[in-house]
N, C-alpha and C. Protein backbone atom coordinates (compact mmCIF):
# COMPACT_ATOMS: atom_id res chain seq x y z
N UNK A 1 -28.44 -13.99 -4.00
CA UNK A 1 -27.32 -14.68 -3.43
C UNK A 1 -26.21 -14.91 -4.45
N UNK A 2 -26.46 -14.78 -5.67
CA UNK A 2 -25.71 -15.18 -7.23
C UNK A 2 -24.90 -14.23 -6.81
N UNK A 3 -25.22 -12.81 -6.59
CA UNK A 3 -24.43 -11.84 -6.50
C UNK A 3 -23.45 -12.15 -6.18
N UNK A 4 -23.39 -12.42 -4.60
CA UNK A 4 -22.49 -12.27 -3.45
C UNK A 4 -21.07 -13.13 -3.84
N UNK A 5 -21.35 -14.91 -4.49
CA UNK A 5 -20.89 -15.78 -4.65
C UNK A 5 -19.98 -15.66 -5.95
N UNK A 6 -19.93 -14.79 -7.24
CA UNK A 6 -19.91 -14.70 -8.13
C UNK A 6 -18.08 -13.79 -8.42
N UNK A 7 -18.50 -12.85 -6.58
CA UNK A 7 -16.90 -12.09 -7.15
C UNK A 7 -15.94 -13.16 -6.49
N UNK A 8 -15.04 -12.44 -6.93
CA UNK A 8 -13.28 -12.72 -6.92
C UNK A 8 -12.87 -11.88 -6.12
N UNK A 9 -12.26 -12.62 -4.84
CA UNK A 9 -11.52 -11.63 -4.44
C UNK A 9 -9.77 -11.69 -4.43
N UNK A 10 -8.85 -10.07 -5.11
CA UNK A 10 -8.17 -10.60 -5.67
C UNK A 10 -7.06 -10.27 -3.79
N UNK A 11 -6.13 -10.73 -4.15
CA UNK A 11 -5.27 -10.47 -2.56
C UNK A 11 -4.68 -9.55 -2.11
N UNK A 12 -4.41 -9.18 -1.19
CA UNK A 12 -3.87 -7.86 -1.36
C UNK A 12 -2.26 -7.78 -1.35
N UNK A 13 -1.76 -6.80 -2.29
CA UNK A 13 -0.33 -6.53 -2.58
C UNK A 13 0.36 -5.95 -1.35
N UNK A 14 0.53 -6.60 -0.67
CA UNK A 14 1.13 -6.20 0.60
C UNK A 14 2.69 -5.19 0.51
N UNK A 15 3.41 -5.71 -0.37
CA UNK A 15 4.12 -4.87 -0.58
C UNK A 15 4.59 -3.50 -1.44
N UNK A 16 2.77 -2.94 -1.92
CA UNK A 16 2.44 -1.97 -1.94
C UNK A 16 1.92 -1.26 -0.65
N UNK A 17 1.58 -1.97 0.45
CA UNK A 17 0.54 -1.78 1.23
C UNK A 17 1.83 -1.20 2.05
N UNK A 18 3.00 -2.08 2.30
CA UNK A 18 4.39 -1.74 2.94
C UNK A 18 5.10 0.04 2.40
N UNK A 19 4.87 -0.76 0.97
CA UNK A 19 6.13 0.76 0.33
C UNK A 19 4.82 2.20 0.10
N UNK A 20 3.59 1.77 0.62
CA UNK A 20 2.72 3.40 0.51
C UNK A 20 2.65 3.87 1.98
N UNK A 21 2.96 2.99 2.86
CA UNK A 21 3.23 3.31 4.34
C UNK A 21 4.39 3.93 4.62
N UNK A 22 5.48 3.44 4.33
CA UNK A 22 6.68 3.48 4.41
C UNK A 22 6.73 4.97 3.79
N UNK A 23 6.24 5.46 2.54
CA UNK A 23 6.60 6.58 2.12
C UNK A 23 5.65 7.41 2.76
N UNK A 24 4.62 7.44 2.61
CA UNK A 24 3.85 7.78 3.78
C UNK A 24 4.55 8.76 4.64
N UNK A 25 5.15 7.76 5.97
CA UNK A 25 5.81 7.59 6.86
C UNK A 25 6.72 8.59 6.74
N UNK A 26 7.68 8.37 6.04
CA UNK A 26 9.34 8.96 5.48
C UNK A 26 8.99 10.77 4.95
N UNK A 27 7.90 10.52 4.35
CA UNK A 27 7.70 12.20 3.79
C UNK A 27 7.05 13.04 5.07
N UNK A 28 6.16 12.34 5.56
CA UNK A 28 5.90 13.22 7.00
C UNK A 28 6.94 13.31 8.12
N UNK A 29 7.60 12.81 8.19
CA UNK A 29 8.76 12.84 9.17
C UNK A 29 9.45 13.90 8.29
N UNK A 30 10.11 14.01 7.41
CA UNK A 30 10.71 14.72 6.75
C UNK A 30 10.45 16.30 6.24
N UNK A 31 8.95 15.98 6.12
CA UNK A 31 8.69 17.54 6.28
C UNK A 31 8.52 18.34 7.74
N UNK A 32 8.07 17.25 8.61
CA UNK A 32 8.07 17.70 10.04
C UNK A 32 9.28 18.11 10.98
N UNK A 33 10.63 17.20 10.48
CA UNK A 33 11.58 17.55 10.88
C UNK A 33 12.85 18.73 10.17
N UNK A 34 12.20 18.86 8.58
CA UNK A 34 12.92 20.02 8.10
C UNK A 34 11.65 20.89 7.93
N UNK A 35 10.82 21.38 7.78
CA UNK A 35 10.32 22.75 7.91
C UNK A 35 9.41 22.90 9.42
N UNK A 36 8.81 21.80 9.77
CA UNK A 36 8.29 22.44 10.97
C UNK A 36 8.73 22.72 11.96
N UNK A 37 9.66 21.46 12.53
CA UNK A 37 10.63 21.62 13.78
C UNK A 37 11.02 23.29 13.98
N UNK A 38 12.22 23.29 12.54
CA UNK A 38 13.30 24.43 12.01
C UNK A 38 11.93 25.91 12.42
N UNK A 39 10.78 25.63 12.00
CA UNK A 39 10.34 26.98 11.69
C UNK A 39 9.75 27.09 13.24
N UNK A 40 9.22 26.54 14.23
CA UNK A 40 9.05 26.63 15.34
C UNK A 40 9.96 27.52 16.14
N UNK A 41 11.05 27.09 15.82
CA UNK A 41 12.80 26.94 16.34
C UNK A 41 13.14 28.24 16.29
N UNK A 42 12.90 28.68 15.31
CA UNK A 42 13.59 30.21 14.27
C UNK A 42 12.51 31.14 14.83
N UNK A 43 11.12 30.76 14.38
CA UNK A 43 9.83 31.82 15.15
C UNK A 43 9.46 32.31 16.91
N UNK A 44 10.42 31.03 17.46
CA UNK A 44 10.98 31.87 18.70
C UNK A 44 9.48 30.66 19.92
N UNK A 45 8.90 30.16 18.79
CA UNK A 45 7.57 29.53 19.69
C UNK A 45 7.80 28.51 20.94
N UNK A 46 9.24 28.24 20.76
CA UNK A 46 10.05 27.52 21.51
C UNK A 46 10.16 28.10 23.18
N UNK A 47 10.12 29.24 22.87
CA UNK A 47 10.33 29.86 24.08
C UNK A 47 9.00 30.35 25.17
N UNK A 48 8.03 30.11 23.81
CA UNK A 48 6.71 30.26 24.74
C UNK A 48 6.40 29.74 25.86
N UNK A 49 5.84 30.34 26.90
CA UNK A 49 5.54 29.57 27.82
C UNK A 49 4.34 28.23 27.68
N UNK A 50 3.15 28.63 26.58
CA UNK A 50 2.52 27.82 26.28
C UNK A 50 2.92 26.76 25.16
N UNK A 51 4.51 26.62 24.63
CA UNK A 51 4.68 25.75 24.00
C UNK A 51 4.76 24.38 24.05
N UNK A 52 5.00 23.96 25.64
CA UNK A 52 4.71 22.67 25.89
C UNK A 52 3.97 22.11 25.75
N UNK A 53 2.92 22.10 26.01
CA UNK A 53 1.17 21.88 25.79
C UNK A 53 0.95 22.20 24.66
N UNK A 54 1.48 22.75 23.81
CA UNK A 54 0.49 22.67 22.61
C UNK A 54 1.53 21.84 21.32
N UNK A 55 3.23 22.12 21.99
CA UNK A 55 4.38 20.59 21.18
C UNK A 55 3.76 19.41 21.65
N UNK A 56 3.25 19.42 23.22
CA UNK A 56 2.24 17.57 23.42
C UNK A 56 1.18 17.22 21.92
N UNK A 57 0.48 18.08 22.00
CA UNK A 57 -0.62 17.46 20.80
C UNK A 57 -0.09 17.63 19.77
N UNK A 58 0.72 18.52 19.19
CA UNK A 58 1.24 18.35 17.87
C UNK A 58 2.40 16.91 17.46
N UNK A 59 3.27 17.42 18.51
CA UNK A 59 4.18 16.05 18.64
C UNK A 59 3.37 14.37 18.55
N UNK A 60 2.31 14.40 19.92
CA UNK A 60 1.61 13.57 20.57
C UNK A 60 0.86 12.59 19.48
N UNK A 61 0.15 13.82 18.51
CA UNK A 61 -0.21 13.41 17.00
C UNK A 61 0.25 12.85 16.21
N UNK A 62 1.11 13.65 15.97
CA UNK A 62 2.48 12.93 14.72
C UNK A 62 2.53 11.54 15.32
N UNK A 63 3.30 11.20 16.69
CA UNK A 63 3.58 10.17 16.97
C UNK A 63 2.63 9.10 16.92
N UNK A 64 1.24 9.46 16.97
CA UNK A 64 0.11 8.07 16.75
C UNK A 64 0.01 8.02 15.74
N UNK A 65 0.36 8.30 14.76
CA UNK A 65 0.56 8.37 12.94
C UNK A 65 1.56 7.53 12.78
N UNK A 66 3.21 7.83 13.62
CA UNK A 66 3.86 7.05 13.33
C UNK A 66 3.69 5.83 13.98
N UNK A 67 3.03 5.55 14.87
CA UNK A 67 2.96 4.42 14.88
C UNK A 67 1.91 3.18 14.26
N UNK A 68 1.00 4.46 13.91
CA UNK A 68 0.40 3.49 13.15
C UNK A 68 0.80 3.16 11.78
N UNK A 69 1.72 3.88 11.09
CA UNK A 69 2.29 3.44 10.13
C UNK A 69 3.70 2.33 10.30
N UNK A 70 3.96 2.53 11.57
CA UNK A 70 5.21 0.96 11.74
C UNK A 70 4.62 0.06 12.24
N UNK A 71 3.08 -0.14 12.83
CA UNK A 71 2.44 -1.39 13.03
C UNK A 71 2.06 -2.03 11.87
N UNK A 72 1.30 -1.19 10.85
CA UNK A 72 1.34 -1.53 9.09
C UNK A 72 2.66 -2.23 8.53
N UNK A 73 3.54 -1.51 8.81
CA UNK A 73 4.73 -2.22 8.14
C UNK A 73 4.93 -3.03 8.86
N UNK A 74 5.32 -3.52 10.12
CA UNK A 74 5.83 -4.77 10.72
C UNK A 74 4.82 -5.16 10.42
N UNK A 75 3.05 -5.57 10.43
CA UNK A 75 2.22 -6.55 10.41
C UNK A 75 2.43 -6.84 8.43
N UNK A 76 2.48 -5.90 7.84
CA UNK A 76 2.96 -5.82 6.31
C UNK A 76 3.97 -6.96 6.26
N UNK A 77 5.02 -6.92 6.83
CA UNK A 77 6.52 -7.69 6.40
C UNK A 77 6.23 -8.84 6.90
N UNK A 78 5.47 -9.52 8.15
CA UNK A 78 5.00 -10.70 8.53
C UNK A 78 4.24 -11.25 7.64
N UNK A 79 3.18 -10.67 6.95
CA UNK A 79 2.10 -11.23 6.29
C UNK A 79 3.13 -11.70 5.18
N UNK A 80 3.70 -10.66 4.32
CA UNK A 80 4.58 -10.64 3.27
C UNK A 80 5.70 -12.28 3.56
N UNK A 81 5.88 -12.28 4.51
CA UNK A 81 6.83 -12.58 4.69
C UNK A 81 6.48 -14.48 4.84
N UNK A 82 5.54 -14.67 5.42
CA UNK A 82 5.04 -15.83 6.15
C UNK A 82 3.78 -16.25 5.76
N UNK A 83 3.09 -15.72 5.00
CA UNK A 83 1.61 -16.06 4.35
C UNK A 83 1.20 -15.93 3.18
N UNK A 84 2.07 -14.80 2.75
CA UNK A 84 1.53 -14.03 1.31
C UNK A 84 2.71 -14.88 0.63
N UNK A 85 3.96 -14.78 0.66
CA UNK A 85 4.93 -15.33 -0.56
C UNK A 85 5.84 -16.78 0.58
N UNK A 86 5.24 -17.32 0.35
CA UNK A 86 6.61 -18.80 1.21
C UNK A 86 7.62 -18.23 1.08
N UNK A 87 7.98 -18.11 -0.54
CA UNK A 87 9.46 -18.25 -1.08
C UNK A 87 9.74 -17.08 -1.14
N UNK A 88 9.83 -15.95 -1.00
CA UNK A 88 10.10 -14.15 -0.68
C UNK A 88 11.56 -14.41 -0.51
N UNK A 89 11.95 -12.83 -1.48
CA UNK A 89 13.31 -12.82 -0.58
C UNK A 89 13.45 -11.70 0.60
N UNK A 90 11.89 -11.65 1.33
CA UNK A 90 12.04 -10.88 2.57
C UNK A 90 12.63 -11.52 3.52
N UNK A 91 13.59 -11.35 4.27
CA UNK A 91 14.57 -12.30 4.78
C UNK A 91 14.10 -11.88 6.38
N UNK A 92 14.55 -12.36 7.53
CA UNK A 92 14.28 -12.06 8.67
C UNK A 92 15.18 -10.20 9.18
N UNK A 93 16.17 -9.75 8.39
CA UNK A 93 16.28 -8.49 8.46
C UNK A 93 15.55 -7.38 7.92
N UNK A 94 14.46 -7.84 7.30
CA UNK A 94 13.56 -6.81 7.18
C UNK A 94 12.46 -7.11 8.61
N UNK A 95 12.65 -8.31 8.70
CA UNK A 95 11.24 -8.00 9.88
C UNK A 95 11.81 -7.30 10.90
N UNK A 96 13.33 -7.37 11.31
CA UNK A 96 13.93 -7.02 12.68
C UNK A 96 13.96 -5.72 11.99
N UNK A 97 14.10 -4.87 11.06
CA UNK A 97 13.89 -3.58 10.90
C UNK A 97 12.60 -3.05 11.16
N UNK A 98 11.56 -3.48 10.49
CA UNK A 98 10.35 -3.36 10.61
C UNK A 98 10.18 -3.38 12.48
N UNK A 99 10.73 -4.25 13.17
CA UNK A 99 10.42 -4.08 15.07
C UNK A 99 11.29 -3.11 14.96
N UNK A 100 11.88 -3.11 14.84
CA UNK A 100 13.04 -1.39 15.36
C UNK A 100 12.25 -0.31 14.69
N UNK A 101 11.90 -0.26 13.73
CA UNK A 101 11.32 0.85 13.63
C UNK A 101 9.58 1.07 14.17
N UNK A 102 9.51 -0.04 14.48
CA UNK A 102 7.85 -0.10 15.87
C UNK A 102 8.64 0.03 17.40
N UNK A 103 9.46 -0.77 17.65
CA UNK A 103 10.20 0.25 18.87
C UNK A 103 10.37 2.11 19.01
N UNK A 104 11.14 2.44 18.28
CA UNK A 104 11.26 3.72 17.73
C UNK A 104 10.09 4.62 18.11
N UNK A 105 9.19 4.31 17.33
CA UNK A 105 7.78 4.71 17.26
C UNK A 105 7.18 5.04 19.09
N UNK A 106 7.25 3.45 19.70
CA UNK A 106 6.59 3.65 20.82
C UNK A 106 7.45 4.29 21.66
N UNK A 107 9.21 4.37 21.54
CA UNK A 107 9.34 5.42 22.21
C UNK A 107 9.10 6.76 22.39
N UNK A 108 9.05 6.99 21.02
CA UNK A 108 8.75 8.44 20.75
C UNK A 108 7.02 9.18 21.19
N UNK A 109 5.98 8.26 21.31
CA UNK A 109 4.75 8.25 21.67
C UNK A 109 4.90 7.62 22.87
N UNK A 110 5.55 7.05 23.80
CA UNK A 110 4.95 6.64 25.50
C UNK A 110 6.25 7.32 25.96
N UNK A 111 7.35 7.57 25.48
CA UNK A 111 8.40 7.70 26.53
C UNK A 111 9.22 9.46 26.14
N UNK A 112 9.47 9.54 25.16
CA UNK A 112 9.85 10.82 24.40
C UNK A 112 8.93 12.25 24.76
N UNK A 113 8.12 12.02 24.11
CA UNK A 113 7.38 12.82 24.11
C UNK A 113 6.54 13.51 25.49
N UNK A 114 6.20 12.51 26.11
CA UNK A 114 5.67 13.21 27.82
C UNK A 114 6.86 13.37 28.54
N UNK A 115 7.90 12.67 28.11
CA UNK A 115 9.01 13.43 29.49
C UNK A 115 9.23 14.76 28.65
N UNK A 116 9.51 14.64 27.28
CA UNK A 116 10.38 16.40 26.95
C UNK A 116 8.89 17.49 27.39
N UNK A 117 7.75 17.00 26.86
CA UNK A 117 6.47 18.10 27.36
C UNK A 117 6.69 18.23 29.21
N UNK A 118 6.60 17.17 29.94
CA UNK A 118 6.75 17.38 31.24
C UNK A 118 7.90 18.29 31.38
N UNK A 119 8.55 18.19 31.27
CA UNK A 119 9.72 18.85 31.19
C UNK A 119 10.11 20.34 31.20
N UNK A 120 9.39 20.95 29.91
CA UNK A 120 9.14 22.22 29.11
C UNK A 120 7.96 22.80 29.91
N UNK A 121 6.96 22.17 30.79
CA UNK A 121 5.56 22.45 31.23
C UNK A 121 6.14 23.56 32.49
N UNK A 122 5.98 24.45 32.59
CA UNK A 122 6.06 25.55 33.81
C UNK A 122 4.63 25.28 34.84
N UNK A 123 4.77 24.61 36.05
CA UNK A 123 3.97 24.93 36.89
C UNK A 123 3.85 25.77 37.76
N UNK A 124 4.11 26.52 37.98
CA UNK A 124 4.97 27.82 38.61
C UNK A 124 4.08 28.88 37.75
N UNK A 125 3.10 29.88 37.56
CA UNK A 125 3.20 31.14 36.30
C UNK A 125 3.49 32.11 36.59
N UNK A 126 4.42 32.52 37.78
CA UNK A 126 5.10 33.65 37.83
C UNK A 126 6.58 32.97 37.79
N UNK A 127 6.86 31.85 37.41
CA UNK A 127 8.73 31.97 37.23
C UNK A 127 8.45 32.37 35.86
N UNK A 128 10.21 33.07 35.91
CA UNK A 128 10.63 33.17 34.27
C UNK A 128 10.55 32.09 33.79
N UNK A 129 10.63 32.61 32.25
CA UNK A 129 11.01 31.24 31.66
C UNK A 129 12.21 30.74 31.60
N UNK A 130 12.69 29.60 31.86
CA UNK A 130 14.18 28.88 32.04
C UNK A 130 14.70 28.47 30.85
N UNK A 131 15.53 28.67 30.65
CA UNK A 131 16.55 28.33 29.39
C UNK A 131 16.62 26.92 28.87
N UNK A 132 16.82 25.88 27.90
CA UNK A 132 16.98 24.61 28.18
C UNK A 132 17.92 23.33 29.14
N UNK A 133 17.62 22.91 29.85
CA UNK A 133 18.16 22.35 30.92
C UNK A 133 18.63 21.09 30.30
N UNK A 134 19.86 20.87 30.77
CA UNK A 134 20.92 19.80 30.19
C UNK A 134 20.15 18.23 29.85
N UNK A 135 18.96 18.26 31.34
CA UNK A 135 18.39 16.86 31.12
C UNK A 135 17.47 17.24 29.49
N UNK A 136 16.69 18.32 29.32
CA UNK A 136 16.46 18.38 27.91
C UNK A 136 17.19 18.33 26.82
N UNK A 137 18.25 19.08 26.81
CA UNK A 137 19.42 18.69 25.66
C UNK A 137 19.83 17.11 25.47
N UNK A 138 19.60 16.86 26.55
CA UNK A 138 19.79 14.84 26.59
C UNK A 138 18.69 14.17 25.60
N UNK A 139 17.62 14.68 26.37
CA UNK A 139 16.34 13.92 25.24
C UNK A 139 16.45 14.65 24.19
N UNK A 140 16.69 15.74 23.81
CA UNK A 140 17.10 15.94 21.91
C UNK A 140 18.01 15.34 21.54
N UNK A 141 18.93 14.74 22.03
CA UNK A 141 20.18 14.31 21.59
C UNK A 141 19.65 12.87 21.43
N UNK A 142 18.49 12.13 22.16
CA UNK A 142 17.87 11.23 22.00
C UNK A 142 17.46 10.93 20.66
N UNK A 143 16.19 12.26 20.68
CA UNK A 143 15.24 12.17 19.54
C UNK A 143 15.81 12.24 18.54
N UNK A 144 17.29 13.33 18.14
CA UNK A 144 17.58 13.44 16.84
C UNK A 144 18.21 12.00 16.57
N UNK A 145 19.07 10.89 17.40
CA UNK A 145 19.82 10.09 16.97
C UNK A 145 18.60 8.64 17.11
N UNK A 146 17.53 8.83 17.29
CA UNK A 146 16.21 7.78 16.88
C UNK A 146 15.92 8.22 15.49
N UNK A 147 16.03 9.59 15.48
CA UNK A 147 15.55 10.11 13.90
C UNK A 147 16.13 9.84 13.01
N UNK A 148 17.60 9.89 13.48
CA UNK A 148 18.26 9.06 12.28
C UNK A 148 18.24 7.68 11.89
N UNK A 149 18.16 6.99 12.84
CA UNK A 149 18.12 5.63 13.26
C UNK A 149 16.75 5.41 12.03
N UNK A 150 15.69 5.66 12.49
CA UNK A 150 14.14 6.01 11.64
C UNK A 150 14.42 5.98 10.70
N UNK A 151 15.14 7.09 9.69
CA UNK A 151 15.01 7.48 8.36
C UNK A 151 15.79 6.33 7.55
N UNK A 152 17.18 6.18 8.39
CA UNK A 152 18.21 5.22 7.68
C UNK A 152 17.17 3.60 7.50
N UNK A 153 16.78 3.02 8.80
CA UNK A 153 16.17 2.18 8.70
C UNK A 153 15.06 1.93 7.61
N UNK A 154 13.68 2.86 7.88
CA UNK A 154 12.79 3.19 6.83
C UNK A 154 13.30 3.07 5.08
N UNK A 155 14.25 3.47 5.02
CA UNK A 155 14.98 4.35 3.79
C UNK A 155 15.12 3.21 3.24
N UNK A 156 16.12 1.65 4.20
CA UNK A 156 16.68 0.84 3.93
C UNK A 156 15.57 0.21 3.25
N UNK A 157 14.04 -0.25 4.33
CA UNK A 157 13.34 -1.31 3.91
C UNK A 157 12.51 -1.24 2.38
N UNK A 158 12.40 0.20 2.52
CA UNK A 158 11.39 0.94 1.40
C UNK A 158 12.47 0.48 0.55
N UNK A 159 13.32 0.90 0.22
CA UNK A 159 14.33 0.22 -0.99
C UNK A 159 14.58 -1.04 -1.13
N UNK A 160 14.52 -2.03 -0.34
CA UNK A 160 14.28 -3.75 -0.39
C UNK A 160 12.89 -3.71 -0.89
N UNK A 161 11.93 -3.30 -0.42
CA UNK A 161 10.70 -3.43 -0.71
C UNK A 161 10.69 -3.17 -2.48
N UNK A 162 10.81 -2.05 -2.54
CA UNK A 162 10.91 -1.88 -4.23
C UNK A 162 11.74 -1.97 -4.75
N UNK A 163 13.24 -2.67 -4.83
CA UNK A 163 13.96 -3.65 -5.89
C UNK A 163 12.96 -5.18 -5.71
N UNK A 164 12.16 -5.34 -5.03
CA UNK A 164 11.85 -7.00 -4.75
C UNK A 164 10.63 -6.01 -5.39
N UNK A 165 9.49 -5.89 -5.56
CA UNK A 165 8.80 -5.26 -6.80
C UNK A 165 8.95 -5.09 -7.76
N UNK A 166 9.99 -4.82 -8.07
CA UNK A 166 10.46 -4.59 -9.52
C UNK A 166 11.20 -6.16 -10.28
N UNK A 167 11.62 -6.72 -9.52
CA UNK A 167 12.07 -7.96 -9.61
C UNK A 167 11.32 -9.08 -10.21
N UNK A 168 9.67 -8.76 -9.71
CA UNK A 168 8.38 -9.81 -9.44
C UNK A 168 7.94 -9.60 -11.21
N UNK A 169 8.31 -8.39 -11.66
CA UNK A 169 7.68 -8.58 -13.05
C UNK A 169 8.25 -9.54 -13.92
């Protein structure tokens, strides 16, 4: 029982726990949206008829990643914010970033993602394949201006996060 009683437990650095999510986060989006998207795009897979169904699970994926990395960070910036340091200078605009970028997230995983796959899905297997239809150009015009929204946001907190790290020494 000496054992058990004997350690220390030390706390956890939450705002490591924030800025390894956050980058995390930021580098997979970033490689997903400059080489994979682009190389899909260019390799013509776009036009497959089986590309819908198989952009659901790839997309579908990514997106339960991202959200589990903006539930980390918003539950990160609360803890940080309200338990771990009283006196923080995490201010209430990091937490409202931290929900916008967990909004973000669940759009892109409940609402994004099954309408553009519904969408792209041919039930029909003798029509041609159809060109992109304006209501799809809408939801890209969606996704890319959440993506920005994402990166700028992300970009912002991860950089509060580590000047206030660097600060603490």
């Amino acid at each position: 029982m000496d054992a058990f009683s004997s350690r220390t437990s030390k706390p956890v650095n939450w705002s490591a726990v924030i800025m390894f999510s956050l980058g995390f986060w930021l580098s997979g989006s970033l490689v997903f949206d400059c080489l994979v998207v682009p190389g899909m795009l260019t390799s013509g897979m776009m036009n497959e008829s089986g590309f819908a169904s198989a952009g659901y699970i790839i997309f579908g994926t990514f997106n339960h990643v991202e959200l589990l990395c903006a539930a980390t960070v918003l539950a990160g910036c609360l803890v940080y914010r309200y338990g771990y340091r009283l006196n923080s200078e995490i201010n209430l605009k990091s937490i409202l970033t931290a929900a916008i970028l967990l909004v973000i997230s669940l759009a892109y995983t409940y609402f994004l993602t099954p309408q553009m796959s519904g969408m792209g899905m041919s039930l029909d297997m003798f029509a041609t394949v159809e060109t992109t239809s304006s209501s799809m150009a809408v939801m890209h015009l969606v996704y890319w201006t959440l993506e920005v929204i994402k990166l700028v946001a992300a970009t912002t907190l991860l950089r509060s996060f580590y000047r206030n790290s660097c600060s603490l020494i």
